[in-house]
Every structure is written in C-alpha cells, then in structure tokens.
N, C-alpha and C. Protein backbone atom coordinates (compact mmCIF):
# COMPACT_ATOMS: atom_id res chain seq x y z
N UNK A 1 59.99 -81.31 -52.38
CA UNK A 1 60.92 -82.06 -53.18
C UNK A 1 61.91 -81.09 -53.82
N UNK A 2 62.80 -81.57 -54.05
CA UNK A 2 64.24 -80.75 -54.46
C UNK A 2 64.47 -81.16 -55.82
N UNK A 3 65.11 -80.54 -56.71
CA UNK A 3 65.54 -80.56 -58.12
C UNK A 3 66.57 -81.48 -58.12
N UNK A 4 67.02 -81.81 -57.31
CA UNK A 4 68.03 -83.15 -57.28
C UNK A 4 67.14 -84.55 -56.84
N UNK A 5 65.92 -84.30 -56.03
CA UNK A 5 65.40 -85.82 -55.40
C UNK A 5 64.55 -85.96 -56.60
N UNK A 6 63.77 -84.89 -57.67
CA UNK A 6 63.08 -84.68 -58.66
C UNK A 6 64.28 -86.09 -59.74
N UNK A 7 65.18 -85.31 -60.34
CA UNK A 7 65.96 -85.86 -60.94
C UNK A 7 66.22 -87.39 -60.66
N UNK A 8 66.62 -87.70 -59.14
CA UNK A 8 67.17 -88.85 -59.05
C UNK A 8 65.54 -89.71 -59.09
N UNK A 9 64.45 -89.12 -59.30
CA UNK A 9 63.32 -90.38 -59.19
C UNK A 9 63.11 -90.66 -60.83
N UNK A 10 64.15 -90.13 -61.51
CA UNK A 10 63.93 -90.46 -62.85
C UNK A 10 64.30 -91.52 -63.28
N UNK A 11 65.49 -92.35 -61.65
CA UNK A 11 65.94 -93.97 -62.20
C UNK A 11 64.74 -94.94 -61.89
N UNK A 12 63.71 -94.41 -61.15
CA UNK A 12 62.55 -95.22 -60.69
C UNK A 12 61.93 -95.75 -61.83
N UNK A 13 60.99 -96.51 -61.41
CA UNK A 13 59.95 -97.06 -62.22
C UNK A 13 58.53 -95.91 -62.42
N UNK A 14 58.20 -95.40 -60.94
CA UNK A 14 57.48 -94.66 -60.88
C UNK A 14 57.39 -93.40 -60.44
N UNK A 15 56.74 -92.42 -60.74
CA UNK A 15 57.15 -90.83 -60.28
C UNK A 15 56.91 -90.77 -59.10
N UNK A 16 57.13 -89.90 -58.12
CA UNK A 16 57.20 -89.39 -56.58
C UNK A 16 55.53 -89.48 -56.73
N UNK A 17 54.47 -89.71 -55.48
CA UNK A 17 53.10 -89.28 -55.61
C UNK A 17 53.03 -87.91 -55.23
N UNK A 18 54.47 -87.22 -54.58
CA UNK A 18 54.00 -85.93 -54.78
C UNK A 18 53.82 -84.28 -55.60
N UNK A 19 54.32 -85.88 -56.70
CA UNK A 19 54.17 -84.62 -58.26
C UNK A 19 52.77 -83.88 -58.65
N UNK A 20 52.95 -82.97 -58.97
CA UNK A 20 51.62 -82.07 -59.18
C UNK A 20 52.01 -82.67 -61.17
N UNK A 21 50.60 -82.70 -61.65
CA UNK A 21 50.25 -82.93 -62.90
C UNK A 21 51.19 -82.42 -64.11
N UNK A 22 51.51 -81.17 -63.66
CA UNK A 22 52.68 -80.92 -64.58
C UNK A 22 54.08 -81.61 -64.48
N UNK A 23 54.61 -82.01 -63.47
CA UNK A 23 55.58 -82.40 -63.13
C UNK A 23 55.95 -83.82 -63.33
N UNK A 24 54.51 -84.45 -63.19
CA UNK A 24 54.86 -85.86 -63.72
C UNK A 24 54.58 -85.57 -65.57
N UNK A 25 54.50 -84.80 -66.08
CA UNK A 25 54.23 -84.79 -67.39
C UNK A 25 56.04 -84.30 -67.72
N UNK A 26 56.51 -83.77 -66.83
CA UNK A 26 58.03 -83.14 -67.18
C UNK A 26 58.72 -84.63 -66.93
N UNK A 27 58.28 -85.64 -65.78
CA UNK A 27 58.70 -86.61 -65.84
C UNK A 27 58.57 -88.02 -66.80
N UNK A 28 57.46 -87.79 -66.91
CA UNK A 28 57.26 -88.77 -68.65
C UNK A 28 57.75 -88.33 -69.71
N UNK A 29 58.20 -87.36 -69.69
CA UNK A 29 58.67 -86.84 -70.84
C UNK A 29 60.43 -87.41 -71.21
N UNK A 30 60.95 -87.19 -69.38
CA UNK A 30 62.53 -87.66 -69.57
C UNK A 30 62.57 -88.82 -69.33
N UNK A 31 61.56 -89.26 -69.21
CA UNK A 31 61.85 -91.15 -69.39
C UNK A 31 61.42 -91.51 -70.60
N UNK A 32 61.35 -90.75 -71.62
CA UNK A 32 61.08 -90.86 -72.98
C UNK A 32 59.72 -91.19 -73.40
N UNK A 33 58.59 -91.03 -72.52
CA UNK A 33 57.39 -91.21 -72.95
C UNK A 33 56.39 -89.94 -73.41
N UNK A 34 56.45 -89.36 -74.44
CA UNK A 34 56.23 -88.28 -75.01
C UNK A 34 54.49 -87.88 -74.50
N UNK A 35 53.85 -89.20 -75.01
CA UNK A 35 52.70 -89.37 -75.28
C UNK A 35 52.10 -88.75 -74.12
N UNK A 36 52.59 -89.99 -73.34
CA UNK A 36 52.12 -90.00 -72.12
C UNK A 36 52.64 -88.86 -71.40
N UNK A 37 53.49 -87.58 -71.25
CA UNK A 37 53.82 -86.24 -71.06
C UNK A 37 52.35 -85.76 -71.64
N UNK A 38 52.06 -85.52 -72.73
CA UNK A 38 51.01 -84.88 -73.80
C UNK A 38 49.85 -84.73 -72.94
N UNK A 39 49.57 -86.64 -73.22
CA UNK A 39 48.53 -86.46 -72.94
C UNK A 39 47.39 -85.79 -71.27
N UNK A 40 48.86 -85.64 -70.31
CA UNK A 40 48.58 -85.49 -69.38
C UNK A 40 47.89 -83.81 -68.88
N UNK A 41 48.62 -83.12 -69.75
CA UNK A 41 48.19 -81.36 -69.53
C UNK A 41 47.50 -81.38 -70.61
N UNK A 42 47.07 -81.96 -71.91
CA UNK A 42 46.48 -81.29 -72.89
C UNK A 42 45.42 -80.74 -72.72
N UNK A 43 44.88 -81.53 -72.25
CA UNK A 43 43.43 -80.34 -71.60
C UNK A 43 42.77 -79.63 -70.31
N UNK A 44 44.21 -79.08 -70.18
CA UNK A 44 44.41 -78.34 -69.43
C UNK A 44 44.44 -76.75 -69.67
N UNK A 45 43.86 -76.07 -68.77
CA UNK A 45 43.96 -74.63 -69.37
C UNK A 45 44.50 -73.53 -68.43
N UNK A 46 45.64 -74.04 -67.37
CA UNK A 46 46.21 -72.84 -66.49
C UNK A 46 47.84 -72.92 -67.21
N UNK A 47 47.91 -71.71 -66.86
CA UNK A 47 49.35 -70.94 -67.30
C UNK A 47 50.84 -72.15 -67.46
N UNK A 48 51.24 -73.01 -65.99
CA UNK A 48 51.73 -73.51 -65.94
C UNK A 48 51.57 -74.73 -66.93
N UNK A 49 50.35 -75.49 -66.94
CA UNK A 49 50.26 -76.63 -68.24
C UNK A 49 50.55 -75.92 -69.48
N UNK A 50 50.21 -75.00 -69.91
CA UNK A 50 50.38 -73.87 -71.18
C UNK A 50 51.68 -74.00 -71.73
N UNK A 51 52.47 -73.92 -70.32
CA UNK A 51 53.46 -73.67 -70.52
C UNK A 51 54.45 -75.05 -70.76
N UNK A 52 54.57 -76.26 -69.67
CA UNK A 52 54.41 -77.16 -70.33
C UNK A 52 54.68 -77.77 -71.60
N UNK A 53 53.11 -77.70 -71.58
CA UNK A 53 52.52 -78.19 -73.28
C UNK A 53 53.46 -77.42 -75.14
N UNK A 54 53.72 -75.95 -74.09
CA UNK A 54 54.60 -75.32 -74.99
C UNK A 54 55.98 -76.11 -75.15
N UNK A 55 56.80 -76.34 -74.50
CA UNK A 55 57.90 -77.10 -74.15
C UNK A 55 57.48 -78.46 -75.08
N UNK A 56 56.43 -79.14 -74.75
CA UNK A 56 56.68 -80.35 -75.40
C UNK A 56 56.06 -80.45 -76.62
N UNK A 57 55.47 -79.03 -77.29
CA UNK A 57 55.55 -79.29 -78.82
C UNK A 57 56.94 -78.90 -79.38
N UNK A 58 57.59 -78.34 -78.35
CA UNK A 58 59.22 -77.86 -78.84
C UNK A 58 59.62 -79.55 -79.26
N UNK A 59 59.56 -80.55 -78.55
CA UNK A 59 60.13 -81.67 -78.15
C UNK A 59 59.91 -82.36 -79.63
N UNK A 60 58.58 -82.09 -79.91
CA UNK A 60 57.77 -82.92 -80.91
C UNK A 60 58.24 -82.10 -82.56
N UNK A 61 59.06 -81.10 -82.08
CA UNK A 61 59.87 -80.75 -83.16
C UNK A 61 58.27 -79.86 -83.85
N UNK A 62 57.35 -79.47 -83.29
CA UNK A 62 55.73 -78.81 -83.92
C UNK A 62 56.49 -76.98 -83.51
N UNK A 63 57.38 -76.40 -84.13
CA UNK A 63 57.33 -75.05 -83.47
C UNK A 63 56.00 -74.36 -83.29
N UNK A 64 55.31 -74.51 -84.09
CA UNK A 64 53.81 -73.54 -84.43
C UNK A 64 52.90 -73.94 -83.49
N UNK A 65 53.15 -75.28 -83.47
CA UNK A 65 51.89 -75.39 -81.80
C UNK A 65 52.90 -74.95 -80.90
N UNK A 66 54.13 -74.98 -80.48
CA UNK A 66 54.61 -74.79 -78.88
C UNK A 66 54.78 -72.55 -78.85
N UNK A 67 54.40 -72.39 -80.13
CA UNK A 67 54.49 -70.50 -80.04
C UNK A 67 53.21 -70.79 -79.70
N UNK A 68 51.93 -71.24 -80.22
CA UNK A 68 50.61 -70.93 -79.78
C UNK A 68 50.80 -71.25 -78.30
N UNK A 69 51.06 -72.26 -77.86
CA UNK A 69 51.28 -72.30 -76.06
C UNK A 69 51.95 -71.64 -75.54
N UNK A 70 52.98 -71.03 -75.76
CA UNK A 70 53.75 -69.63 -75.51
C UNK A 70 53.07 -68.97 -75.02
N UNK A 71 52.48 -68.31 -76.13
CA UNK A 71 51.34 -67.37 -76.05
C UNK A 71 50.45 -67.29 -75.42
N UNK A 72 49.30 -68.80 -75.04
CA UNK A 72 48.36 -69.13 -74.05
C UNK A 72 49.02 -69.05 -72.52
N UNK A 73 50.49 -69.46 -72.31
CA UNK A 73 51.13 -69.42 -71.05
C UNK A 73 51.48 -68.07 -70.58
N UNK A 74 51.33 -66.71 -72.04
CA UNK A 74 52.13 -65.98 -71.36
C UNK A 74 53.57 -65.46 -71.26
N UNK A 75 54.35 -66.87 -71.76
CA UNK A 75 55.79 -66.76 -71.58
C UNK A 75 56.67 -66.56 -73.18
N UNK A 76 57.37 -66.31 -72.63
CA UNK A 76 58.64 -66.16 -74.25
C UNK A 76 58.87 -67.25 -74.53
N UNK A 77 58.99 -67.49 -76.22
CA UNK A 77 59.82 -68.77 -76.84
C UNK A 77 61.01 -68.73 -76.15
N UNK A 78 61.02 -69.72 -75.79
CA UNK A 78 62.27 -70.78 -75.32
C UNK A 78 63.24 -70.67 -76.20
N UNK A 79 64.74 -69.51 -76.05
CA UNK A 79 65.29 -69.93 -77.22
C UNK A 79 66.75 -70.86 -76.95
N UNK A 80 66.89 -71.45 -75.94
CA UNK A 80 67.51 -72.78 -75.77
C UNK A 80 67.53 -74.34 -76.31
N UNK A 81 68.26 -75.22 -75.77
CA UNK A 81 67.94 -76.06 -76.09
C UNK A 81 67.34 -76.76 -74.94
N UNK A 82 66.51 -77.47 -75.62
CA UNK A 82 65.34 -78.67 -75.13
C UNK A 82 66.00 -78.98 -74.10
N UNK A 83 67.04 -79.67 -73.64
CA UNK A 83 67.41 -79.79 -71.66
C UNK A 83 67.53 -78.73 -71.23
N UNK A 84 68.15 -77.43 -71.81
CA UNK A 84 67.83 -76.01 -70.75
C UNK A 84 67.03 -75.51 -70.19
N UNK A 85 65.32 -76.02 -71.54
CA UNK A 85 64.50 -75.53 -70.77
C UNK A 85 63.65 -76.22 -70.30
N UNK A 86 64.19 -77.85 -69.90
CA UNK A 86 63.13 -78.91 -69.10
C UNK A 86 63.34 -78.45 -68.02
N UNK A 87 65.17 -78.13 -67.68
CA UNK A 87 65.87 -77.47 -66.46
C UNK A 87 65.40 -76.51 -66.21
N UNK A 88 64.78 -75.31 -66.99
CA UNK A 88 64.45 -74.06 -66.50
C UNK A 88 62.56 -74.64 -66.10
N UNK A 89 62.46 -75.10 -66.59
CA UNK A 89 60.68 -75.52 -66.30
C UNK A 89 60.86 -76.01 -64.67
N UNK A 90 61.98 -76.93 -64.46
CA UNK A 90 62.17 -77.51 -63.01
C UNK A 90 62.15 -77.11 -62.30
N UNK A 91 63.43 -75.11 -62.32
CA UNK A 91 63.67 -74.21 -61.19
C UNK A 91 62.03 -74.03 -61.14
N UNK A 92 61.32 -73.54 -62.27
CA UNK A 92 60.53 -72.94 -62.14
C UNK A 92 58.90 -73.22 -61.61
N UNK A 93 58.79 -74.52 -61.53
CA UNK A 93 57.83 -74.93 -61.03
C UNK A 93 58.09 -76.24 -59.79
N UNK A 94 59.00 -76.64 -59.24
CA UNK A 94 59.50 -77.68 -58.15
C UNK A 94 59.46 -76.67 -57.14
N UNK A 95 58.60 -76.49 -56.54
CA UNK A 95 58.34 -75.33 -54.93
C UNK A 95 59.15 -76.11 -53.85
C-alpha cells in the first residue's frame, strides 16, 4: 500500500485489511477516533507501537506520557506539528 492509497482509505468507512495494528491505530486516529487509536497499541510493547502511542499522547495534548513513549520507542520528541508527524509516522512505517 502507498501513502496516497493509505490516505485516500481515510474517505472509507473501513480501514484497508491490510493494515498492520499500528496503522489502523494512525487510521482511527484521522478519522477522529482517538480512543479507539489508544486503545489499539496500548498494550503493546515493540518500538513501532511506542512510538505510535508517543504521537498520540502528543494528540491528547499529555506531553509527559508521549516523552515517556519517546523514550520506550527510542525516538526523539517530535518537535513538529501533530500532521507532520502523523505524515512522518506514514513515510515511516507504510512498507
């Protein structure tokens, strides 16, 4: 899947079935369902959900939980804004 066929399944009702767990959590997220993003990696414990999960305490406006997921992922605070780095999460995990 491509970062453009990714995008355009965001007018759907439902995500592609060939989203990997993080990806439909990047996709609940831009159809405005926070929760349901959350709840999908939270208990999750590889790098990529980490990372994620970091992103969407950015979302939830929690800085202090999304540095602790930072940190569990590995990666640098995000110092963009919130669509730069749903976009940079996309390059970075859409194979």
């Amino acid at each position: 899947m491509t970062i453009q066929e990714y995008k355009e399944s965001l007018t759907k009702d439902n995500f592609p079935p060939v989203l990997s767990v993080q990806l439909q959590a990047l996709w609940y997220d831009a159809k405005g369902d926070w929760q349901k993003a959350h709840d999908l990696i939270d208990r999750l414990n590889d790098s990529t959900s980490a990372h994620i999960h970091a992103y969407l305490h950015r979302v939830e406006g929690d800085l202090w939980n999304a540095r602790y997921w930072y940190n569990r992922a590995k990666q640098p605070e995000f110092k963009g804004t919130l669509e730069e780095e749903w976009n940079y999460l996309l390059k970075l995990y859409i194979k």
